[in-house]
N, C-alpha and C. Protein backbone atom coordinates (compact mmCIF):
# COMPACT_ATOMS: atom_id res chain seq x y z
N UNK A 1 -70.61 233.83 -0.12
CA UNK A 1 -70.57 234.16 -1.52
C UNK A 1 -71.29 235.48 -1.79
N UNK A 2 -72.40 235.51 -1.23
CA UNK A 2 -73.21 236.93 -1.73
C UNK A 2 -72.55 238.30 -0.38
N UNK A 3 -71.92 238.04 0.31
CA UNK A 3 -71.29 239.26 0.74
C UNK A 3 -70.05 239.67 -0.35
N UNK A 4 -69.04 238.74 -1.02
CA UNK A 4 -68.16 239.12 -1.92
C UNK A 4 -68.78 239.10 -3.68
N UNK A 5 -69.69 238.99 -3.73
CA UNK A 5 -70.44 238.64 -4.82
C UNK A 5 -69.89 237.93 -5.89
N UNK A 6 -69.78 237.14 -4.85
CA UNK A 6 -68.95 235.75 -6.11
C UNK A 6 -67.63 236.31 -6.09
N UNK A 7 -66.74 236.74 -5.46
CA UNK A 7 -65.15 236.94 -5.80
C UNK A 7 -64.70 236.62 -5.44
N UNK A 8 -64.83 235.56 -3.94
CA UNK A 8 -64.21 234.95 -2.88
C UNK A 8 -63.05 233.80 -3.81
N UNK A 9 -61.94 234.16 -3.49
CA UNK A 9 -60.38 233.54 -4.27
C UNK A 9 -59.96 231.92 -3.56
N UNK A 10 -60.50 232.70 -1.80
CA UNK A 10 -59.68 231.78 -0.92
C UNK A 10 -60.32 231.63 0.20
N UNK A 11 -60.35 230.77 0.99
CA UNK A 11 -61.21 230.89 2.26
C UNK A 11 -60.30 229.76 3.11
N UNK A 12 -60.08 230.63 3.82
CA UNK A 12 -59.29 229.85 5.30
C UNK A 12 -60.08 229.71 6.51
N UNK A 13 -59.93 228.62 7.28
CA UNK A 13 -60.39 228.21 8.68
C UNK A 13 -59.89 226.85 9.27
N UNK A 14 -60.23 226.98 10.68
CA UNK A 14 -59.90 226.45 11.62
C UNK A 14 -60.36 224.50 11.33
N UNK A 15 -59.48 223.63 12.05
CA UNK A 15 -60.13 222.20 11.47
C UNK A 15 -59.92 222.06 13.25
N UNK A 16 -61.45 222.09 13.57
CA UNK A 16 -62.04 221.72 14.75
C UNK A 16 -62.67 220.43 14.44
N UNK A 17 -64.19 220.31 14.73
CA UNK A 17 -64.93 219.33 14.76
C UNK A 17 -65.21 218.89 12.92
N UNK A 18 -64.26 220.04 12.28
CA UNK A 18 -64.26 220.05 10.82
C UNK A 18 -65.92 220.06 9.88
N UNK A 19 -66.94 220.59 10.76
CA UNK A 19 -67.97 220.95 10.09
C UNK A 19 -68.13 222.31 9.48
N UNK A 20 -67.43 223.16 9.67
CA UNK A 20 -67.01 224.23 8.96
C UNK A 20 -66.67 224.30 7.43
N UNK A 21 -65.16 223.66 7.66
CA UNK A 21 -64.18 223.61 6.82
C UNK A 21 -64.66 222.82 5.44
N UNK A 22 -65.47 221.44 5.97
CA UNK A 22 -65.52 220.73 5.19
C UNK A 22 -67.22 220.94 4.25
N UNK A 23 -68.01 221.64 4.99
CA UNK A 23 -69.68 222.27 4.67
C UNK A 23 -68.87 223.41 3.73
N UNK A 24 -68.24 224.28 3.83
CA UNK A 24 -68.02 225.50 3.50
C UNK A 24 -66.90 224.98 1.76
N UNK A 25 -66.47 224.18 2.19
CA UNK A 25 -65.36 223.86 1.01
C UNK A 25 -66.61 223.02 0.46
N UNK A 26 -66.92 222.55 0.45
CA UNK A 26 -68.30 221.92 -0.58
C UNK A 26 -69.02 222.99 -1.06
N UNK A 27 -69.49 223.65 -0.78
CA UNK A 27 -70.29 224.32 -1.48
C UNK A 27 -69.67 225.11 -2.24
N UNK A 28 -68.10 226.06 -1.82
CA UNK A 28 -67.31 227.03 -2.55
C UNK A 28 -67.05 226.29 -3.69
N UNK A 29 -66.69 224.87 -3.79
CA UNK A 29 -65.95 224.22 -4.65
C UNK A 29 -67.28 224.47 -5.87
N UNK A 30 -68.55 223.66 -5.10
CA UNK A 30 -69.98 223.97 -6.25
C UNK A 30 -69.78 224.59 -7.02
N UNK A 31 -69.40 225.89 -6.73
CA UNK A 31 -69.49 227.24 -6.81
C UNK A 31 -68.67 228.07 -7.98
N UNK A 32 -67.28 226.79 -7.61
CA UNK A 32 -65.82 227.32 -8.48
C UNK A 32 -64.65 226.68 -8.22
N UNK A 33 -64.95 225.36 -8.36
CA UNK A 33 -63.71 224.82 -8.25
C UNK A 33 -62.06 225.13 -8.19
N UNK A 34 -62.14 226.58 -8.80
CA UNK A 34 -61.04 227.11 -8.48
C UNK A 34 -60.69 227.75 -7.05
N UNK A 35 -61.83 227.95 -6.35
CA UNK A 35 -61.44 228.39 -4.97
C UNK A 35 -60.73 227.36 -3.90
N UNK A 36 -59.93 228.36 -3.57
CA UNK A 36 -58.47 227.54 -2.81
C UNK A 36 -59.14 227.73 -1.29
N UNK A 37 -59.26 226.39 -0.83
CA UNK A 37 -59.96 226.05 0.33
C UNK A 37 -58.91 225.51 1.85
N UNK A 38 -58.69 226.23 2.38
CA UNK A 38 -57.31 225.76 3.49
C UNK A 38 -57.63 225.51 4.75
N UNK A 39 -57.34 224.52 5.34
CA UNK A 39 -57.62 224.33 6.54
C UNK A 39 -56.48 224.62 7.61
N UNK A 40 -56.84 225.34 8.25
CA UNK A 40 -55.91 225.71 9.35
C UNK A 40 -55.66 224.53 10.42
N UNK A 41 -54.01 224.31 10.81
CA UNK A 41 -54.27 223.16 12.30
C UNK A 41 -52.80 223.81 13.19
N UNK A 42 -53.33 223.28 14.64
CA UNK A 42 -52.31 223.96 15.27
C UNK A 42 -50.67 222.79 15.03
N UNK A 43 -49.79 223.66 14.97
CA UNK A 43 -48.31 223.10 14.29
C UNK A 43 -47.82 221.77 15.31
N UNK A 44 -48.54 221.93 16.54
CA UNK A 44 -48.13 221.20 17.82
C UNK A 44 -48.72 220.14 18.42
N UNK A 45 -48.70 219.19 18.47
CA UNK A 45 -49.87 217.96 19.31
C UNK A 45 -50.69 218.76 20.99
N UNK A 46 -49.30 219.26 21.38
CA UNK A 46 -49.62 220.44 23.03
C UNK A 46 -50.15 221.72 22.52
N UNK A 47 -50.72 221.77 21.62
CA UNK A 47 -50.66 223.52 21.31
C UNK A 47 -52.57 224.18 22.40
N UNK A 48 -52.01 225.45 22.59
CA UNK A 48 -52.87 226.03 23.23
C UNK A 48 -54.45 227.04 22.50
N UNK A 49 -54.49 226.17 21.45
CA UNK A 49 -56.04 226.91 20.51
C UNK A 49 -57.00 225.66 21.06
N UNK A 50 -57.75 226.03 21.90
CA UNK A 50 -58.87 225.79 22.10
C UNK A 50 -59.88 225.38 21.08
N UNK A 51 -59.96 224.04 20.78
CA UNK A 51 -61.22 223.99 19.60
C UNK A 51 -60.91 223.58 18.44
N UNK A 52 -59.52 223.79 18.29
CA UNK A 52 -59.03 223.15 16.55
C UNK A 52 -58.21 222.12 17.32
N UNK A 53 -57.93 221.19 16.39
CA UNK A 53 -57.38 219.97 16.23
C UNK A 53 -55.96 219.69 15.38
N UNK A 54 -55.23 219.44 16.18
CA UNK A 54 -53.83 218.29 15.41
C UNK A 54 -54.25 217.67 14.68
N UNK A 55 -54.90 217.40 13.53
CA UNK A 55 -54.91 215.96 13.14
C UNK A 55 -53.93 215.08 13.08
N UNK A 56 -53.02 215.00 13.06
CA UNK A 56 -51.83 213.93 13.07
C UNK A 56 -51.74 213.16 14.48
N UNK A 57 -52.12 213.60 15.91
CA UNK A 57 -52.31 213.50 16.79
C UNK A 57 -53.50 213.64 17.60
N UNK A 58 -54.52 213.54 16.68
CA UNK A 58 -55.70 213.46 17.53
C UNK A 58 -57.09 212.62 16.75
N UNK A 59 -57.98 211.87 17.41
CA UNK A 59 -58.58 211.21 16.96
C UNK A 59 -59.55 212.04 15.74
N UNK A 60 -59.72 211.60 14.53
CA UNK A 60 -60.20 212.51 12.98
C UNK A 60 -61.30 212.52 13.48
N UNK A 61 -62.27 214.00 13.08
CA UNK A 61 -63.77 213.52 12.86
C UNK A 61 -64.40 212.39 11.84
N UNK A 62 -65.35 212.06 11.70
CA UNK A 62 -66.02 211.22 11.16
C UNK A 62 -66.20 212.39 9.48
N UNK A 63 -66.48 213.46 9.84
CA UNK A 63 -66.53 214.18 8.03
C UNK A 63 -65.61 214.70 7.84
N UNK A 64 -64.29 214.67 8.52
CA UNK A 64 -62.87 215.25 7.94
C UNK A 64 -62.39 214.27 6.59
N UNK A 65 -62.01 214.80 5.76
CA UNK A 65 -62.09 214.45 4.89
C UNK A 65 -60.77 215.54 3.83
N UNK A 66 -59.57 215.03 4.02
CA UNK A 66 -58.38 215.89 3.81
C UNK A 66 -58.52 216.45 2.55
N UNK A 67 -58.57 215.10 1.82
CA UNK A 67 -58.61 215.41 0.12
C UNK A 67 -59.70 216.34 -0.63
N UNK A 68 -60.45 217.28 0.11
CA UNK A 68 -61.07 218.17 -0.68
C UNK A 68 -60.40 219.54 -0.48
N UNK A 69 -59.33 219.58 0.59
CA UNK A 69 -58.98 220.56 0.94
C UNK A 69 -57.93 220.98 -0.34
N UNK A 70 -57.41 222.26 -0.01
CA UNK A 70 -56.04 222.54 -1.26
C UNK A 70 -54.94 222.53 -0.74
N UNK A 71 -54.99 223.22 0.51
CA UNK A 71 -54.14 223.01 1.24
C UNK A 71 -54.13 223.15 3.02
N UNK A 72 -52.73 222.86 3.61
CA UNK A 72 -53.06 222.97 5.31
C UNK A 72 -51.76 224.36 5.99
N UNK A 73 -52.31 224.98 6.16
CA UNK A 73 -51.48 226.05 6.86
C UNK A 73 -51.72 225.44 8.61
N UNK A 74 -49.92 225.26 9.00
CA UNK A 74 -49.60 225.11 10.64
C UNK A 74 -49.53 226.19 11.23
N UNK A 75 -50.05 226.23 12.14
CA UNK A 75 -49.86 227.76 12.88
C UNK A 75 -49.42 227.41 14.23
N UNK A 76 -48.51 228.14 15.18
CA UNK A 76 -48.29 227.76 16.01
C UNK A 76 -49.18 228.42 17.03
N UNK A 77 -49.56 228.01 18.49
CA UNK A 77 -50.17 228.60 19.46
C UNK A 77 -50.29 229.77 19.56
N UNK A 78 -49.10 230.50 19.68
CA UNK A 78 -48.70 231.91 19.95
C UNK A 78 -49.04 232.65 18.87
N UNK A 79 -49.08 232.54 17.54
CA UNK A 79 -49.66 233.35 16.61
C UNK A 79 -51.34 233.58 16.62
N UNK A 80 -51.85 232.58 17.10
CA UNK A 80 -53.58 232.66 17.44
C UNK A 80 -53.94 233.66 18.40
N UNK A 81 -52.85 233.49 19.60
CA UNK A 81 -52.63 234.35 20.65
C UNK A 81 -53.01 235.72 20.53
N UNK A 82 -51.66 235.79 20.11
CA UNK A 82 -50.97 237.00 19.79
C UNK A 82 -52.35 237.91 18.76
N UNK A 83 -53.06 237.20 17.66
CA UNK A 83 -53.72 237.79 16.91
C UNK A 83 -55.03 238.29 17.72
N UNK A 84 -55.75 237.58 18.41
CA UNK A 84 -56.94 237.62 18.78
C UNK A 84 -56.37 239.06 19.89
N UNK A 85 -54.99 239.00 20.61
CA UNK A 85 -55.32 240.11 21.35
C UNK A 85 -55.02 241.86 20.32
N UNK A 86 -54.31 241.49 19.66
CA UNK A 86 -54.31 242.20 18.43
C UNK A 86 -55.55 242.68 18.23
N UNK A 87 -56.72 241.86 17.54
CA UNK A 87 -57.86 241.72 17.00
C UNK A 87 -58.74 243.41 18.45
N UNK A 88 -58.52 242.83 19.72
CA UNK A 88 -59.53 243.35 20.86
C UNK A 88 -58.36 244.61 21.13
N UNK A 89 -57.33 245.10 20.76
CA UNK A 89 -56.72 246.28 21.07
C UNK A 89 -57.14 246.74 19.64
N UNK A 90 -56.67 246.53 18.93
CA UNK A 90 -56.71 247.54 17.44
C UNK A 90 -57.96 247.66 16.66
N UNK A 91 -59.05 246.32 16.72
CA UNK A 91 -60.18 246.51 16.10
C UNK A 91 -61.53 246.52 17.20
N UNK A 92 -61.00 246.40 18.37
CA UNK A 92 -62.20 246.23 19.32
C UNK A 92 -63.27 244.98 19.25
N UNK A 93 -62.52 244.14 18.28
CA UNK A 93 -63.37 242.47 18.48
C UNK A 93 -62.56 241.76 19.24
N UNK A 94 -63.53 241.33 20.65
CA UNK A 94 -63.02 240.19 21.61
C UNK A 94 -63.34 239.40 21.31
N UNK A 95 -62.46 238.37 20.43
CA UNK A 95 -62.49 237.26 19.43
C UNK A 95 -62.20 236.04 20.60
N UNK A 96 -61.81 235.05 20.35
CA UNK A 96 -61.20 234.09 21.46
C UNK A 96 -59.75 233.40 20.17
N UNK A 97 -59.10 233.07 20.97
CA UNK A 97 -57.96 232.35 20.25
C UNK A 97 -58.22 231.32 18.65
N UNK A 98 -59.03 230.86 18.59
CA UNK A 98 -59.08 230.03 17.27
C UNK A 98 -59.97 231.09 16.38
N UNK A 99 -60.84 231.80 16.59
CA UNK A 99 -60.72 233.01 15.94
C UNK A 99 -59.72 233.74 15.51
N UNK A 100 -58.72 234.03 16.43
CA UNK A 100 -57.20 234.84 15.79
C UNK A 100 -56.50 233.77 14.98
N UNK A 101 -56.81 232.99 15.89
CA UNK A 101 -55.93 231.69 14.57
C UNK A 101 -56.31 231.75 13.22
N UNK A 102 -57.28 231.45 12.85
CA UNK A 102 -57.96 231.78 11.37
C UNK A 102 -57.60 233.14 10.57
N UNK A 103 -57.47 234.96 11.48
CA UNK A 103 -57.17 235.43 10.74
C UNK A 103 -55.97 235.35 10.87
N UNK A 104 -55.09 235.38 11.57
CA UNK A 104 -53.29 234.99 11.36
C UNK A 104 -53.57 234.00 10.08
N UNK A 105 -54.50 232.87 9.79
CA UNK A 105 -54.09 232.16 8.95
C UNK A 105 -54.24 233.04 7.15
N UNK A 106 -55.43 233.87 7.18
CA UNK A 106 -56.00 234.74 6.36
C UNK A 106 -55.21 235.37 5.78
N UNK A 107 -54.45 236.48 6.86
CA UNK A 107 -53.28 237.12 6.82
C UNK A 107 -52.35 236.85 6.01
N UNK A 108 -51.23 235.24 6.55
CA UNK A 108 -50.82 234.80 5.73
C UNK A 108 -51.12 234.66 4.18
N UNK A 109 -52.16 233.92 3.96
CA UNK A 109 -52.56 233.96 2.32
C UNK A 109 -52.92 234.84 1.46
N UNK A 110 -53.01 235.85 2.52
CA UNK A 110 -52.93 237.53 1.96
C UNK A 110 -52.07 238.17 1.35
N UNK A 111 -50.94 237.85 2.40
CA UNK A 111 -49.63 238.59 2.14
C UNK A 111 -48.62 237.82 1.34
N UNK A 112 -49.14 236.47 1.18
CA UNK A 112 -48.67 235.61 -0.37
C UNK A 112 -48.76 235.80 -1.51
N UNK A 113 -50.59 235.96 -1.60
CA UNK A 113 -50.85 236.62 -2.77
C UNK A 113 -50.58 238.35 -2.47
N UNK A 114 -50.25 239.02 -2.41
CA UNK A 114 -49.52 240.00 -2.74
C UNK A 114 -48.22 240.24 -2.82
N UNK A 115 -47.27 239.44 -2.35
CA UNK A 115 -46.12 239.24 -2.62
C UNK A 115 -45.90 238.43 -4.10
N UNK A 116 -46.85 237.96 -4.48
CA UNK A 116 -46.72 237.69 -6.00
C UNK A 116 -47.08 238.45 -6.85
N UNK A 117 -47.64 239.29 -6.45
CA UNK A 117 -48.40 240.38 -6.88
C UNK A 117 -49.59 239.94 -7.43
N UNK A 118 -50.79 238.70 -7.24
CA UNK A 118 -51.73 237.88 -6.90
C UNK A 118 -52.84 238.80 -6.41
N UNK A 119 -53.81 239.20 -7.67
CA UNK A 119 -55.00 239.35 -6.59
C UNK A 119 -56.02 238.85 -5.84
N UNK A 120 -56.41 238.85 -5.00
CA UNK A 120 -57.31 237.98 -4.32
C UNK A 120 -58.36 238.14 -3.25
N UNK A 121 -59.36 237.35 -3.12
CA UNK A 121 -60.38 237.78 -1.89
C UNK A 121 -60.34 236.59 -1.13
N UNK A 122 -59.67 237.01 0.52
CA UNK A 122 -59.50 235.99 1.26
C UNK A 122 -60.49 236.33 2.17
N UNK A 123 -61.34 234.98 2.66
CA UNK A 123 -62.27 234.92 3.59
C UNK A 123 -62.17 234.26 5.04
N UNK A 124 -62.09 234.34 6.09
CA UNK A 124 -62.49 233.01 6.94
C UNK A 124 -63.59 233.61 8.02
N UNK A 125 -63.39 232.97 8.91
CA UNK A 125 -64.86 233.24 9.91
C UNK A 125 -64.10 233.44 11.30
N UNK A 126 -65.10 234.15 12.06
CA UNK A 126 -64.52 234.50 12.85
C UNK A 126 -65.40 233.63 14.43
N UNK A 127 -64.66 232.81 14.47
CA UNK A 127 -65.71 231.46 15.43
C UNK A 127 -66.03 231.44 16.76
N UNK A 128 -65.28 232.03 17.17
CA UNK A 128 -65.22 232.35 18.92
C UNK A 128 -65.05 233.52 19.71
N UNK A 129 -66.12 233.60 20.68
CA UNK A 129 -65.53 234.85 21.71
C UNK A 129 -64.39 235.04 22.54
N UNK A 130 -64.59 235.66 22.43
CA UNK A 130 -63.66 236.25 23.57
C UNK A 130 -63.07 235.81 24.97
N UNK A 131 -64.73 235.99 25.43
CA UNK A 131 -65.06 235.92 27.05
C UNK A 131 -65.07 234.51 27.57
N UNK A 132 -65.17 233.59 27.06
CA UNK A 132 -64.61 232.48 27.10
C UNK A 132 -63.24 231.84 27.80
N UNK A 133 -62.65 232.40 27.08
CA UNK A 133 -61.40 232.37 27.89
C UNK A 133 -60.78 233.50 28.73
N UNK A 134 -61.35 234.20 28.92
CA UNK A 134 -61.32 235.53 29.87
C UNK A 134 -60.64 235.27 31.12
N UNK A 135 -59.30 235.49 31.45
CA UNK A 135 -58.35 235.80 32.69
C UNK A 135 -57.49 236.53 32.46
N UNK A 136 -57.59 237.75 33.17
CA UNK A 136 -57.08 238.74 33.12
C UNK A 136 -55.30 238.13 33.18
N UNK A 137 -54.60 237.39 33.01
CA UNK A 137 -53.36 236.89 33.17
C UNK A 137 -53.29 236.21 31.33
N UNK A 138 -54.49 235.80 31.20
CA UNK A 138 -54.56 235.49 29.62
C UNK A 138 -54.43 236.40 29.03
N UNK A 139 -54.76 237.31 29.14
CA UNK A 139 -54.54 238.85 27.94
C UNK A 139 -53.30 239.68 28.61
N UNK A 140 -52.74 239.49 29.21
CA UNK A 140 -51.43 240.39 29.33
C UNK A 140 -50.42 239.10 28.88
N UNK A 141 -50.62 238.59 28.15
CA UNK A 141 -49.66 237.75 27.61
C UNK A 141 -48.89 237.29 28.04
N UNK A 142 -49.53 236.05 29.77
CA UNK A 142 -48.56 235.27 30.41
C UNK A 142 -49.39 233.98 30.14
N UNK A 143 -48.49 234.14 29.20
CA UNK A 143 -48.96 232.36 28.30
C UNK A 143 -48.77 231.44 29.32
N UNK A 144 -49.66 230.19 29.83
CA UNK A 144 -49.02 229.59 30.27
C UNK A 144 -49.84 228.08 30.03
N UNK A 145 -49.46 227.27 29.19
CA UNK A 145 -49.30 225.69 28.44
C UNK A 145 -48.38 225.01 28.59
C-alpha cells in the first residue's frame, strides 16, 4: 500500500501454500474493499510451476479460503515459462517460474483494464529465484514435463 500510496486497483498472485494470497487479500480488502484480489492457479493438474497449486486437483491448504478472492486467472505452464525467461533477458531479473507466472498473470489484468480503457494499479510479487531451477536445458526452452 505505501509504495502505491493507496492506489493499488488490483493485486494478482500465485495460490501456493496460499499464505500470500489470502494475508495480502485481507488486509487490501481492510483497506478498500473495492480492490480486486486474484489468485493465480496453474490451468493443468500436470502443469510445470513449481510451488503453486491446482486446487481442483490437489489437496487445499488449511487457510485457502476461495470466497474472499474476486477472482481466479488459469495460466498455463508455458506462459510462467516463457515470462520468467522474458523477465532475465529483457529486465535482467532471474525470477524462477511462479514468479513469471504472477507477472504473465499481472500482465493480463493490465491489458484488460486498458482495453476498456480502465485505469488501474496492478500489483503482484515477485516470489522466486531464479537459480533454483537453474539447467542450462531449462532456459533454452527445452521444456520437458
Amino acid at each position: 500500500l505505501a509504495q502505491t500510496r493507496g492506489r493499488v486497483t488490483h493485486f494478482v498472485t500465485g495460490v501456493g501454500t496460499s499464505g500470500t494470497i489470502m494475508g495480502v487479500t485481507r488486509r487490501l480488502h481492510e483497506h478498500d474493499p473495492g480492490i480486486r484480489c486474484i489468485g493465480l492457479q496453474p490451468d493443468d493438474a500436470m502443469h510445470g510451476l513449481e510451488g503453486l497449486k491446482h486446487i481442483p486437483s490437489s489437496l487445499v491448504p488449511p487457510i485457502y479460503d476461495a470466497s474472499i478472492l474476486d477472482d481466479t486467472i488459469w495460466l498455463p505452464t508455458d506462459e510462467g515459462w516463457d515470462m520468467s525467461d522474458r523477465l532475465a533477458t529483457d529486465e535482467g531479473l532471474f525470477v524462477g517460474h511462479s514468479a513469471g507466472a504472477n507477472v504473465a498473470g499481472a500482465l493480463r489484468v493490465a491489458k484488460e483494464l486498458s482495453d476498456q480503457g480502465e485505469p488501474g494499479v496492478v500489483v503482484t510479487v515477485l516470489c522466486d529465484r531464479g537459480d533454483r531451477y537453474f539447467a542450462p536445458l531449462k532456459w533454452e526452452k527445452h521444456y520437458v514435463w
